[in-house]
C-alpha atoms as a PDB file:
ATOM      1  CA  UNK A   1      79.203 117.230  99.061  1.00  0.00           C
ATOM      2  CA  UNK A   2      80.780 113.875  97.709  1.00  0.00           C
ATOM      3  CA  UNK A   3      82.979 112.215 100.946  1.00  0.00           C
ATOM      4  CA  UNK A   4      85.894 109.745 100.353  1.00  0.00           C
ATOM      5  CA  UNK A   5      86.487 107.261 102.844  1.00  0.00           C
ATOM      6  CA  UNK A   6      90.153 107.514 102.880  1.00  0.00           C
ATOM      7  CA  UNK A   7      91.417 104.898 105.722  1.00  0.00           C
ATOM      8  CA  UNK A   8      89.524 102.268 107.912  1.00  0.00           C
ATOM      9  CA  UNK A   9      89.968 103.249 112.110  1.00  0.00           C
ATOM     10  CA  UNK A  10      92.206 101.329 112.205  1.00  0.00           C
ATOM     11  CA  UNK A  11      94.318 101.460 109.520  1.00  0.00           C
ATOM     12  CA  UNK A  12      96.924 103.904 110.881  1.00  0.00           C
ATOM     13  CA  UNK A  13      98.494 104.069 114.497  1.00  0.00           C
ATOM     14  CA  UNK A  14      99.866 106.928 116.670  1.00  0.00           C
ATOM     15  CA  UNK A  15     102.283 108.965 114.617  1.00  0.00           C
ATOM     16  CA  UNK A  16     101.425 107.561 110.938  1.00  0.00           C
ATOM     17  CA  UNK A  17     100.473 109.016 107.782  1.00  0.00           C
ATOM     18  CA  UNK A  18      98.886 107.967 104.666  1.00  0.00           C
ATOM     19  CA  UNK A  19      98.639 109.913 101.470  1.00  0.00           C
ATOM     20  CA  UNK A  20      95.890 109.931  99.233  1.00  0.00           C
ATOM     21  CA  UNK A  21      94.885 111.887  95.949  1.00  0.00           C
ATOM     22  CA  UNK A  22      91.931 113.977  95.671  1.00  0.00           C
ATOM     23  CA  UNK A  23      90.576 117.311  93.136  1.00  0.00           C
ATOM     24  CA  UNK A  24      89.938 120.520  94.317  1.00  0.00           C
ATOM     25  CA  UNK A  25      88.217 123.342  91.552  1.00  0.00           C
ATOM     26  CA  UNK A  26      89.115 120.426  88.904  1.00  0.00           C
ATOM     27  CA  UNK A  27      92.942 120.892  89.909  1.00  0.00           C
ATOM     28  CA  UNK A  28      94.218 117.100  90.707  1.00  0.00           C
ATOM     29  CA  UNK A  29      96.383 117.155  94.284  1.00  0.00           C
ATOM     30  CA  UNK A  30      97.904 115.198  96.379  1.00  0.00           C
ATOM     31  CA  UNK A  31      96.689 115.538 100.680  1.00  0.00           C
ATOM     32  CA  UNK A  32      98.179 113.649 103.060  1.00  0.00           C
ATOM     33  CA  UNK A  33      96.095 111.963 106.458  1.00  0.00           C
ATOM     34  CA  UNK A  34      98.159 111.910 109.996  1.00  0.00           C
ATOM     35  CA  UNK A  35      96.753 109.890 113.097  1.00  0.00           C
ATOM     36  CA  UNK A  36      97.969 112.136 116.425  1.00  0.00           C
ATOM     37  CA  UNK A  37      97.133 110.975 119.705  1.00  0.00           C
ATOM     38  CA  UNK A  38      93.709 111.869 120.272  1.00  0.00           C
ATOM     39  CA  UNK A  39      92.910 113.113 116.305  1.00  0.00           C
ATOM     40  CA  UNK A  40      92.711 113.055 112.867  1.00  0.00           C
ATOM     41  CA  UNK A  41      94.083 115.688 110.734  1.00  0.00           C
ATOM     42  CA  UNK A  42      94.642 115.941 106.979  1.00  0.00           C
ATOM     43  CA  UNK A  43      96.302 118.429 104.983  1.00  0.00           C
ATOM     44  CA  UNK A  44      97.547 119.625 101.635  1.00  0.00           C
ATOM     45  CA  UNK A  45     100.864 117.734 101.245  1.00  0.00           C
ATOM     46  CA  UNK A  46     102.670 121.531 100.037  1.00  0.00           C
ATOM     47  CA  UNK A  47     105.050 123.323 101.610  1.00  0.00           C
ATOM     48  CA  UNK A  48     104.243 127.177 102.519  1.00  0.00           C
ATOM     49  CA  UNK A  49     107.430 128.285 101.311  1.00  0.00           C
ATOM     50  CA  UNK A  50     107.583 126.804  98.163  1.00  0.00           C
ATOM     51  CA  UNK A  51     104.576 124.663  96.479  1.00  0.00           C
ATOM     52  CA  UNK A  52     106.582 121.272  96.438  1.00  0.00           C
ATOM     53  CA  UNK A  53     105.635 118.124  98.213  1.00  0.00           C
ATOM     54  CA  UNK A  54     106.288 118.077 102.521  1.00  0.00           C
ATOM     55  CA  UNK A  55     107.908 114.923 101.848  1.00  0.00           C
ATOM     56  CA  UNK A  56     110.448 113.020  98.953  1.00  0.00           C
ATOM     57  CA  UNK A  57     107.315 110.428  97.863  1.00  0.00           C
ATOM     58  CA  UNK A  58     108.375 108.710 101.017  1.00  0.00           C
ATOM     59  CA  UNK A  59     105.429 109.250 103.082  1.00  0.00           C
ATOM     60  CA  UNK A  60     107.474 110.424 105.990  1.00  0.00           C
ATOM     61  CA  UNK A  61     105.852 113.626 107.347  1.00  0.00           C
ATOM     62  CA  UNK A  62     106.894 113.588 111.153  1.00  0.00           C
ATOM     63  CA  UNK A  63     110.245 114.719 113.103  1.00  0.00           C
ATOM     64  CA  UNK A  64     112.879 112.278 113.839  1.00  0.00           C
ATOM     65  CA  UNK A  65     111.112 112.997 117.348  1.00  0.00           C
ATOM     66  CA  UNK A  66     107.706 112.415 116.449  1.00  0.00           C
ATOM     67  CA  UNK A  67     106.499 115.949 117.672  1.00  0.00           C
ATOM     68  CA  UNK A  68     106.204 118.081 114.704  1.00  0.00           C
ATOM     69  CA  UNK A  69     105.579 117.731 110.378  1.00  0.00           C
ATOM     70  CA  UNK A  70     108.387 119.029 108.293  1.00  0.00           C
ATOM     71  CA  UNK A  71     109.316 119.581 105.120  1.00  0.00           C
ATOM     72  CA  UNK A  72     112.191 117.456 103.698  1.00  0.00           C
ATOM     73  CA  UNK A  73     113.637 120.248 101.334  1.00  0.00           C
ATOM     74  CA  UNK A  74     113.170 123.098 103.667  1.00  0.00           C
ATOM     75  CA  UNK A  75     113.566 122.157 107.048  1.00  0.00           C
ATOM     76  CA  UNK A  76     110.048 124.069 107.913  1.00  0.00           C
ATOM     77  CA  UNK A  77     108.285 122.910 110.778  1.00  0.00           C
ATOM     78  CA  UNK A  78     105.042 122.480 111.701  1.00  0.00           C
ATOM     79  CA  UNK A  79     102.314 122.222 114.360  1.00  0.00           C
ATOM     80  CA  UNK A  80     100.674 118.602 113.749  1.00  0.00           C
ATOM     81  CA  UNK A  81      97.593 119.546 115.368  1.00  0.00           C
ATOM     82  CA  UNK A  82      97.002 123.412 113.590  1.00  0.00           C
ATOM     83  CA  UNK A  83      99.483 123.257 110.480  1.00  0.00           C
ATOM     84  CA  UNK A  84     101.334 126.412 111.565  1.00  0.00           C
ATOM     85  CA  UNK A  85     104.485 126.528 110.879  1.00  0.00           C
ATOM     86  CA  UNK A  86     107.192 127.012 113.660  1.00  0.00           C
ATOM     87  CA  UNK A  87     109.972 127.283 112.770  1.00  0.00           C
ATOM     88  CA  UNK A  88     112.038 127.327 108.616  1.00  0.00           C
ATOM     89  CA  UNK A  89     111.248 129.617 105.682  1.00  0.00           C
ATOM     90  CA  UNK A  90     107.471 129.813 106.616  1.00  0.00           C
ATOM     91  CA  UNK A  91     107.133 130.898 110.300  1.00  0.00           C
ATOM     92  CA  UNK A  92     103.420 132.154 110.915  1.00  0.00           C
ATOM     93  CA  UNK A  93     102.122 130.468 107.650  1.00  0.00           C
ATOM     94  CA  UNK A  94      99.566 127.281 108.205  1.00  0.00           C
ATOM     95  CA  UNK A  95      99.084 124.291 105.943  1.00  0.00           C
ATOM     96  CA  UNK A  96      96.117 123.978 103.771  1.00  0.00           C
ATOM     97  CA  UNK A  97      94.124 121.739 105.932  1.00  0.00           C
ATOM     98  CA  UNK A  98      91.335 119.147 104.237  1.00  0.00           C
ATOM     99  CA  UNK A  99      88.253 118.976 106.057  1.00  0.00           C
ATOM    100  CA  UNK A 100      87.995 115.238 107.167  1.00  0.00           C
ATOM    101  CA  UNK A 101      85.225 113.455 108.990  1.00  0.00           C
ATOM    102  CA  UNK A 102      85.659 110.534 111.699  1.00  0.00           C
ATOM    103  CA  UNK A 103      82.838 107.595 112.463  1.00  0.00           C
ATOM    104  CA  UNK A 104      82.769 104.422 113.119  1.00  0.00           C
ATOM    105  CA  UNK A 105      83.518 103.188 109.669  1.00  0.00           C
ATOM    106  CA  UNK A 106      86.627 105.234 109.006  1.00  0.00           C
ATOM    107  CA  UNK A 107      87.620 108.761 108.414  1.00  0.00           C
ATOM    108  CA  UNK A 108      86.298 110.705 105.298  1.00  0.00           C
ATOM    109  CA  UNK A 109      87.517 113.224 103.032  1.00  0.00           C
ATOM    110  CA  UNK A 110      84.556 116.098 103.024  1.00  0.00           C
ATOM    111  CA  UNK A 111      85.344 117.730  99.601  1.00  0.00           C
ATOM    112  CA  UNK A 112      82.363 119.642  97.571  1.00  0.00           C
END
C-alpha cells in the first residue's frame, strides 16, 4: 500500500480543510482532508447527487455554522463525521470516504 503524507498535525485547526489530489484504479481525483474536533476525516470531494466538486475550487466545505459539509451547487448536507447526507438532493447517500492514517508525523493518505 503506498501512503501520502498529506498535512503535518498541525497544519490545519478545528473546522479546516485542505484538498489534495490523489489516483484511484489509474482515474486522477481530487479528495479533500477536514480537521473536526477530536478527528480526521477525508473524503472524495463529489457530490452524491451529481459527480461535481462539494465546493467552487474555494476550499470551503463547512456550513456558515461550522456543523455540517455541503455542497455549493446543491445545497446537500452532510454529516462531517460519517459523510451521510442530511438533508438536499442526496438524503441517505454517504460520501466516498479516503482511508487516512494519523501519527505523530502527520496524517496519511492509505491508498493501494
Amino acid at each position: 500500500m503506498a501512503k501520502t503524507l498529506l498535512a503535518s498535525a498541525d497544519t490545519l485547526q478545528t473546522g479546516q480543510t485542505l484538498k489534495f489530489k490523489y489516483t484511484q484504479n489509474g482515474v486522477p481525483r481530487e479528495g479533500f482532508l477536514a480537521r473536526l474536533k477530536d478527528k480526521w476525516v477525508a473524503y472524495e470531494n463529489r457530490c452524491r447527487h451529481i459527480a461535481i466538486s462539494l465546493d467552487f475550487d474555494n476550499n470551503q466545505f463547512f456550513t456558515q455554522d461550522g456543523k455540517y459539509l455541503f455542497c455549493q451547487t446543491h445545497g446537500a448536507v452532510y454529516e462531517p463525521d460519517t459523510g451521510l447526507c442530511v438533508q438536499g438532493p442526496c438524503t441517505g447517500a454517504s460520501l466516498f470516504a479516503l482511508p487516512i492514517e494519523v501519527d505523530e508525523s502527520g496524517v496519511w493518505l492509505d491508498m493501494e
